[in-house]
Protein backbone atom coordinates (compact mmCIF):
# COMPACT_ATOMS: atom_id res chain seq x y z
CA UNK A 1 99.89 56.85 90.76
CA UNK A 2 99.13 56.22 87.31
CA UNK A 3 100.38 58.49 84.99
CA UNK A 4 97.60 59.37 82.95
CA UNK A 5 94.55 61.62 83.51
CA UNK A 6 94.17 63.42 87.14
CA UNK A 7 91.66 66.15 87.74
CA UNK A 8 91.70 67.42 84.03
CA UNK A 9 95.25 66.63 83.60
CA UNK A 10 97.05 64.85 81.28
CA UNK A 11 100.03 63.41 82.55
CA UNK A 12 103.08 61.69 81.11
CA UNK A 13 106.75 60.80 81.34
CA UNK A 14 108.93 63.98 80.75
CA UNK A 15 112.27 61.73 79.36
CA UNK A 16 115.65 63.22 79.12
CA UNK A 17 118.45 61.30 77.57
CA UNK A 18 121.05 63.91 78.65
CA UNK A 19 119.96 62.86 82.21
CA UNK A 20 123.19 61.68 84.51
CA UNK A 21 121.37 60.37 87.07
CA UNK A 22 119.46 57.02 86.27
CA UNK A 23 115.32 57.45 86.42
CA UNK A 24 115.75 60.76 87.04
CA UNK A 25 112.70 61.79 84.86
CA UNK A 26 110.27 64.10 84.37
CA UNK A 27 106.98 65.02 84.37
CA UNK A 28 104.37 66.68 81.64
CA UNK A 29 101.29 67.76 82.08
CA UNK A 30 98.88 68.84 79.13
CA UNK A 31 95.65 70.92 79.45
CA UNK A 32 93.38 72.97 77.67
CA UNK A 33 92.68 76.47 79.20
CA UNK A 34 92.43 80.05 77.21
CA UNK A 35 91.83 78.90 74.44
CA UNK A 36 95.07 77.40 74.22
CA UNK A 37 97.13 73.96 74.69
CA UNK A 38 98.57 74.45 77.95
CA UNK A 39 101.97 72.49 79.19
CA UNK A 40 103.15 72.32 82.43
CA UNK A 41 106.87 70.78 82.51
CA UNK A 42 108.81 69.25 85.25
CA UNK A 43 112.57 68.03 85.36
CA UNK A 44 114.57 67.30 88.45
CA UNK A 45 117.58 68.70 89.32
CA UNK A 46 120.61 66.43 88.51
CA UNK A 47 121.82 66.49 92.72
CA UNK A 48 123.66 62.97 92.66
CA UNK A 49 123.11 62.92 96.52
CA UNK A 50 119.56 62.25 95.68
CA UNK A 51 117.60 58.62 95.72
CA UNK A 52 115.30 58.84 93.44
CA UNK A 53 114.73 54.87 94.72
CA UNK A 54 113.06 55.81 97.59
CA UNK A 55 111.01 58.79 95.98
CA UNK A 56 108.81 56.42 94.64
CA UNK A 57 105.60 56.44 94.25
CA UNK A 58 105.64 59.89 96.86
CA UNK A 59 107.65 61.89 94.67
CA UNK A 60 105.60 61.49 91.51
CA UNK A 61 102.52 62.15 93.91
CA UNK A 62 104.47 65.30 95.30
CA UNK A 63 105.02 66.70 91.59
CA UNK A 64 101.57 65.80 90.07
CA UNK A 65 100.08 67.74 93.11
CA UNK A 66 101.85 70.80 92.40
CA UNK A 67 100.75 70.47 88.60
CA UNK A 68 96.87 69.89 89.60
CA UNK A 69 97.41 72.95 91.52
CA UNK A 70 99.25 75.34 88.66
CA UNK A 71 96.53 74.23 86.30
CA UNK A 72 94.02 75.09 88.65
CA UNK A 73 95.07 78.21 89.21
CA UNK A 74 94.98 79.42 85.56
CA UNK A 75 91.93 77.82 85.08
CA UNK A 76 90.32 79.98 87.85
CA UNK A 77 91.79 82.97 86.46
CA UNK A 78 90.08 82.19 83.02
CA UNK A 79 86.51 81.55 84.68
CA UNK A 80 87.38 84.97 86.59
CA UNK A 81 88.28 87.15 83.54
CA UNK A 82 86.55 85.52 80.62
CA UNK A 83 84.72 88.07 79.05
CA UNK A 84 82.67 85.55 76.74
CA UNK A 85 81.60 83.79 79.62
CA UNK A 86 78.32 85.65 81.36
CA UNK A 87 78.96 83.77 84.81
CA UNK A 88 82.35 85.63 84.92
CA UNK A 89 83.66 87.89 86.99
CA UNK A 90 84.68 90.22 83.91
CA UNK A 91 81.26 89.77 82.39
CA UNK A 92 79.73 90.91 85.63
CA UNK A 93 81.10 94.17 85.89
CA UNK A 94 80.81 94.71 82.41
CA UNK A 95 77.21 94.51 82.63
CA UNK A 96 77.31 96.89 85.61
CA UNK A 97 78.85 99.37 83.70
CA UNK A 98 77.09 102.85 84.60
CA UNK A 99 77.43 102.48 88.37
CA UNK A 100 80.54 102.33 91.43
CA UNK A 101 81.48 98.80 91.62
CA UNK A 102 83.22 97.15 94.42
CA UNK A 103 86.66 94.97 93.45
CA UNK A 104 89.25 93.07 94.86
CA UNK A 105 92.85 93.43 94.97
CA UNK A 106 93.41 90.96 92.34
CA UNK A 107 91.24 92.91 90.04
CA UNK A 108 92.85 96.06 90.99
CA UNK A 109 96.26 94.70 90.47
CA UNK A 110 95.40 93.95 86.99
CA UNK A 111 93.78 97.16 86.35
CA UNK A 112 96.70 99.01 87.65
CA UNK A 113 98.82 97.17 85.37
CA UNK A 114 96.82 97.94 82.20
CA UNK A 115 96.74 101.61 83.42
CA UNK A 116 100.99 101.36 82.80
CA UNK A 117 100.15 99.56 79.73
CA UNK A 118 97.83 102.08 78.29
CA UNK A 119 100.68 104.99 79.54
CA UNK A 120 103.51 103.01 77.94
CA UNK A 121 101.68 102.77 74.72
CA UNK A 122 100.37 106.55 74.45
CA UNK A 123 96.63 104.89 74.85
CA UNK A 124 97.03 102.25 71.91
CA UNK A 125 96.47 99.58 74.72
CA UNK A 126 93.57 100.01 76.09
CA UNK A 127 91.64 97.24 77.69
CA UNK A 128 88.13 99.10 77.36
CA UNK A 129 88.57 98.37 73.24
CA UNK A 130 85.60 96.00 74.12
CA UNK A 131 82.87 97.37 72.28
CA UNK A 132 85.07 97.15 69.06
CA UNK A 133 86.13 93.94 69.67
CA UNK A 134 82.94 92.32 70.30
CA UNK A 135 82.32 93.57 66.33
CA UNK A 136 84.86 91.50 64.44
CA UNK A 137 84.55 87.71 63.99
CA UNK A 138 88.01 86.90 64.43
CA UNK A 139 88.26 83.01 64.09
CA UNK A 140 84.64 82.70 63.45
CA UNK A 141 86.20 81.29 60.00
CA UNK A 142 86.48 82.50 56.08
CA UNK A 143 83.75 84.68 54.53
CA UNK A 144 82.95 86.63 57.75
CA UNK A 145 81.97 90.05 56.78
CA UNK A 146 83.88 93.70 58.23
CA UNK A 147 82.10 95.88 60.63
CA UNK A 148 79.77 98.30 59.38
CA UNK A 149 81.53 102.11 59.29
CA UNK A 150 78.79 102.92 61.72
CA UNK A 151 78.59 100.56 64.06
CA UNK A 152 82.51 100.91 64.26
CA UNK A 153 82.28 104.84 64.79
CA UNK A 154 79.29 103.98 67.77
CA UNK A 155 81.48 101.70 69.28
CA UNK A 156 84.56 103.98 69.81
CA UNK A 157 82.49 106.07 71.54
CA UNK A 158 82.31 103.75 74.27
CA UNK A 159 86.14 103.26 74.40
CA UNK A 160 89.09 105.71 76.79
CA UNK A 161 90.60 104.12 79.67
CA UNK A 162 91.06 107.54 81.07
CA UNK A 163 87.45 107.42 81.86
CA UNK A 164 87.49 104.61 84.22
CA UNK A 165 87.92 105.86 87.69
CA UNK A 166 89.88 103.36 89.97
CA UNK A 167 89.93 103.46 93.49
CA UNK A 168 91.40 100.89 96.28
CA UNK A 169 88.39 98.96 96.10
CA UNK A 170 86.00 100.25 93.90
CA UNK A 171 85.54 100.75 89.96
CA UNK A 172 83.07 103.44 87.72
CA UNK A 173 82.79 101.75 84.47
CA UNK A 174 80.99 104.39 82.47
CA UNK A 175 77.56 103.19 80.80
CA UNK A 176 78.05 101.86 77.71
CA UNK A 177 81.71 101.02 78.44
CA UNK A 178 83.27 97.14 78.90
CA UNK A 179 86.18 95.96 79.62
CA UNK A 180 88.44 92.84 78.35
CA UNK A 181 91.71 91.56 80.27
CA UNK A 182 92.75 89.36 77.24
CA UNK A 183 95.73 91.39 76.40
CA UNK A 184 97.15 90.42 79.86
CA UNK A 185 95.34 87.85 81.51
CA UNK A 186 96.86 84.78 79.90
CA UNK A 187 100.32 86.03 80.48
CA UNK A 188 99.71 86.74 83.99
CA UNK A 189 98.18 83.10 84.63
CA UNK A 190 101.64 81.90 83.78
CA UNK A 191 103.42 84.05 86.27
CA UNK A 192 101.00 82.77 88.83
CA UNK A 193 101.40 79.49 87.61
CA UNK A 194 104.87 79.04 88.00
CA UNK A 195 105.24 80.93 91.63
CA UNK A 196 102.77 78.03 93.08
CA UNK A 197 105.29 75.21 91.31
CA UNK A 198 108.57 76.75 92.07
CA UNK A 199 106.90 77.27 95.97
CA UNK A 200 106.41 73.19 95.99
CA UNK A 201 109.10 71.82 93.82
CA UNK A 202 112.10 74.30 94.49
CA UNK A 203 114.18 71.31 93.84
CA UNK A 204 113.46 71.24 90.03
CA UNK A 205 113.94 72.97 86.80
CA UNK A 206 110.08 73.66 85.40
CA UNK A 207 108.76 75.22 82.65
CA UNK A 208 104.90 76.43 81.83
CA UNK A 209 103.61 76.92 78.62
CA UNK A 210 100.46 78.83 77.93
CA UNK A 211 99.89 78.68 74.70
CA UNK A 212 103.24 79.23 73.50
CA UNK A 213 103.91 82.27 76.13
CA UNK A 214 106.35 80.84 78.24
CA UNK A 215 108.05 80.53 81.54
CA UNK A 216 111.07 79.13 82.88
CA UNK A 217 111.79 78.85 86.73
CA UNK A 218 114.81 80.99 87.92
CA UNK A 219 118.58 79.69 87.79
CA UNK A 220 117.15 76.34 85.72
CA UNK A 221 120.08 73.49 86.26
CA UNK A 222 119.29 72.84 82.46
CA UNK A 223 118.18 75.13 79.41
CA UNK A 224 114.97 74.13 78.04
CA UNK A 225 115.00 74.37 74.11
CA UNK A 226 111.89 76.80 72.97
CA UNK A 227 110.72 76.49 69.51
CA UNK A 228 109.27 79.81 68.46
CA UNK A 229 106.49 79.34 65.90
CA UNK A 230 106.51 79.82 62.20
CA UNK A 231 103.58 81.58 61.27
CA UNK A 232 104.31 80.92 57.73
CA UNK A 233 103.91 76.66 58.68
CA UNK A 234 101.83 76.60 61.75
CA UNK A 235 103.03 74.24 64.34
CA UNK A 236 107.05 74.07 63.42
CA UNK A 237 109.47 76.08 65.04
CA UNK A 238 110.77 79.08 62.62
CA UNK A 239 113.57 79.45 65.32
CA UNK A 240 115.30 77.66 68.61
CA UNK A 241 115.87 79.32 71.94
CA UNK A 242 117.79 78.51 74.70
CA UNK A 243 116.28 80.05 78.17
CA UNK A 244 117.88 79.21 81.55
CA UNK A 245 115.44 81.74 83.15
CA UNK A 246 112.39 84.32 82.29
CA UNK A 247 110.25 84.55 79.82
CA UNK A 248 109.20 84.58 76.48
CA UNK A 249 105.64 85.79 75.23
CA UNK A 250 104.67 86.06 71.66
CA UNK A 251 101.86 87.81 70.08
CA UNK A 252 100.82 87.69 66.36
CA UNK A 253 97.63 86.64 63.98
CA UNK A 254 98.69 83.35 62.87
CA UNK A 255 96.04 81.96 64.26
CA UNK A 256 93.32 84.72 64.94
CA UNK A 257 92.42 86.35 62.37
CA UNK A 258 89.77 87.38 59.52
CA UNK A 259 89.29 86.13 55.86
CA UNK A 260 86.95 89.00 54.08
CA UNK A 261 87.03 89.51 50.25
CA UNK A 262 90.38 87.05 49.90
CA UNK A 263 91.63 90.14 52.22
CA UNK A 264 93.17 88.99 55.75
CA UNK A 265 92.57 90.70 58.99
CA UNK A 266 94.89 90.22 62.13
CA UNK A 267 93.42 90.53 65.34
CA UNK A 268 94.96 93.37 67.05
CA UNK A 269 92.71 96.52 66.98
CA UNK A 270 94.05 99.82 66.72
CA UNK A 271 91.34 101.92 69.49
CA UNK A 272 92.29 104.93 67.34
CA UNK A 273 90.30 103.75 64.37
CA UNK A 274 88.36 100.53 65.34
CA UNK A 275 90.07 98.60 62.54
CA UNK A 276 93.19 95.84 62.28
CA UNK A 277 96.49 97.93 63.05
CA UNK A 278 98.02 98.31 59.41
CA UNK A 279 101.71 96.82 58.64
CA UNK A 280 101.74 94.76 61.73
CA UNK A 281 104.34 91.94 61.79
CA UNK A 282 102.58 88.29 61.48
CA UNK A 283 104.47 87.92 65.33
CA UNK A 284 106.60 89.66 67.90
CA UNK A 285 108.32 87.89 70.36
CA UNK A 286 110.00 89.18 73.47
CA UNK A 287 112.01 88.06 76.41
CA UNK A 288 111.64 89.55 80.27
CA UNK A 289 112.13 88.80 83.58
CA UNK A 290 107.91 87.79 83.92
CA UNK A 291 105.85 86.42 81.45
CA UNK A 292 102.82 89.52 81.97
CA UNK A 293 106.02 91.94 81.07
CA UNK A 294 106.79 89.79 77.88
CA UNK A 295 103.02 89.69 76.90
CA UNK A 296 102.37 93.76 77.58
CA UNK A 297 105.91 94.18 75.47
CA UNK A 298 104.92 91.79 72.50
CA UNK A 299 101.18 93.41 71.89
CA UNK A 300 102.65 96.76 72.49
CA UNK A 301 104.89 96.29 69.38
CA UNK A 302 102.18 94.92 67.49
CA UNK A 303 100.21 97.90 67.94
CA UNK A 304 102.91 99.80 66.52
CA UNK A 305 102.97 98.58 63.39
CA UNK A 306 105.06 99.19 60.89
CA UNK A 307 107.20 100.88 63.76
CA UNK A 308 107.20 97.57 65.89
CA UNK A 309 110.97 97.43 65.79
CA UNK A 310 111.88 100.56 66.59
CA UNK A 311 109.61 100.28 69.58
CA UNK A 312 111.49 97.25 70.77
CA UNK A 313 115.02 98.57 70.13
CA UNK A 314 113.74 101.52 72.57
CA UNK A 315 112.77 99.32 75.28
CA UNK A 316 116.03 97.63 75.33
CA UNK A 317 114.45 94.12 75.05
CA UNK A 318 115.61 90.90 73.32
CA UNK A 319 112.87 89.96 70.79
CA UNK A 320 112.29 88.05 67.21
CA UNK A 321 109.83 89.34 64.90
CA UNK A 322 108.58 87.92 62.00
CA UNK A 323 106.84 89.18 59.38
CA UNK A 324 105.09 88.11 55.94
């Protein structure tokens, strides 16, 4: 098999020196999906009863398989919860907003979970913020201008996740209303990810990376080394972790944000106001047991602000925040 591009993957040689057994490699595989550089990380377990001789050719077929299929899988959860795509599933019932909708159990799931999110948070996450979000140009680049007072005030009205009515398998989106899963969705992709990998390669330590929110299989042979970034030099690591298991989501504007006026806007929206939460750290991140648990934690401390800490400390979490 060669070891370059299959089905919109890039693959490569995953080397480790501190490997005992001899060609007992590993396997990378780079993609781009939400918006995001996406890895997908694969290192055997060091059994010395195994010949990796007579793996061959099958066992790198074996573990690029599994890979196709993780990457698939998150890629079909973007298409399905995209809310900037029209031909989504997201976009869809947004636009049917005003009427009983029929969903599935995935959708409910995720619903469900953004239900405890909004609880958790006393309603300051609240995945029908869409009408405010669509307002702000966040990445659009420098010079953008701020939201009108107005239109901000006319699109609050449209925003309360305790008037969505969920049933089994049906949805009332109120008129007017729309939701977006991007709080959770990427996050929840990785935990999906990984359960289809550590279902086909049980016999390896494997990491994903989704745009730096990351997962490590359970009871890893090896620690992978994180590098958590520095917001203050994109792309270097302002601190090293060592995970055997779990994971670790992170959550900042670093990245998306909003030059106005030489004034800079992050990207998480207080639905109080409309407006950039004030004194939020330039990134939170937090370790749990799933990756969606991590994700919730880390944007739930950004939306507290100045109080981001404390909110942490409460919650009993490990987690590294930075801020300017």
């Amino acid at each position: 098999m060669s070891l370059d591009f299959v089905e919109g993957l890039n693959l490569s040689p995953l080397l480790d020196d501190a490997a005992e057994v001899p060609g007992c490699e590993g396997l990378k595989g780079e993609f781009k999906a939400m918006a995001s550089r996406c890895e997908l990380l694969v290192r055997p377990k060091q059994d010395p009863k195994r010949n990796v001789r007579q793996e061959g050719l099958g066992e790198d077929q074996r573990v690029a398989d599994a890979l196709v299929r993780a990457m698939t899988e998150v890629k079909r959860i973007e298409t399905k919860y995209n809310r900037f795509s029209d031909s989504s599933e997201l976009a869809k019932i947004n636009r049917g907003a005003g009427g009983w909708q029929a969903i599935d159990d995935e959708t409910l799931g995720l619903l469900k979970f953004a239900e405890h999110c909004y609880r958790l948070s006393q309603g300051k996450f609240d995945i029908t913020a869409e009408p405010v979000l669509a307002l702000w140009p966040f990445g659009a680049g420098h010079g953008e201008s701020l939201p009108c007072d107005n239109k901000v005030r006319a699109a609050l009205a449209q925003v309360g996740f305790e008037r969505l009515v969920i049933e089994d398998k049906r949805l009332y989106l109120p008129e007017g209303m729309g939701i977006d899963l991007g709080g959770i969705a990427k996050e929840y992709a990785a935990d999906k990810a990984m359960a289809i990998m550590t279902s086909a390669l049980p016999d390896h330590d494997l990491l994903v990376n989704l745009g730096g929110d990351m997962l490590a299989s359970p009871g890893c042979e090896r620690p992978w080394q994180i590098g958590i970034e520095d917001p203050h030099a994109l792309d270097s690591a302002a601190r090293v972790v060592t995970f055997k298991s779990g994971a670790l989501a992170t959550s900042g504007h670093s990245r998306r944000y909003l030059l106005s006026e030489g004034k800079r806007y992050g990207h998480i929206i207080d639905p109080s106001n409309g407006y950039p939460v004030k004194g939020a750290p330039l990134s939170v991140s937090v370790f749990a047991p799933q990756c969606v648990v991590a994700g919730m934690l880390a944007t739930l401390a950004m939306l507290q602000g100045e109080m981001a800490e404390d909110f942490l400390s409460r919650q009993g979490v490990v987690h590294h925040i930075i801020r300017g």
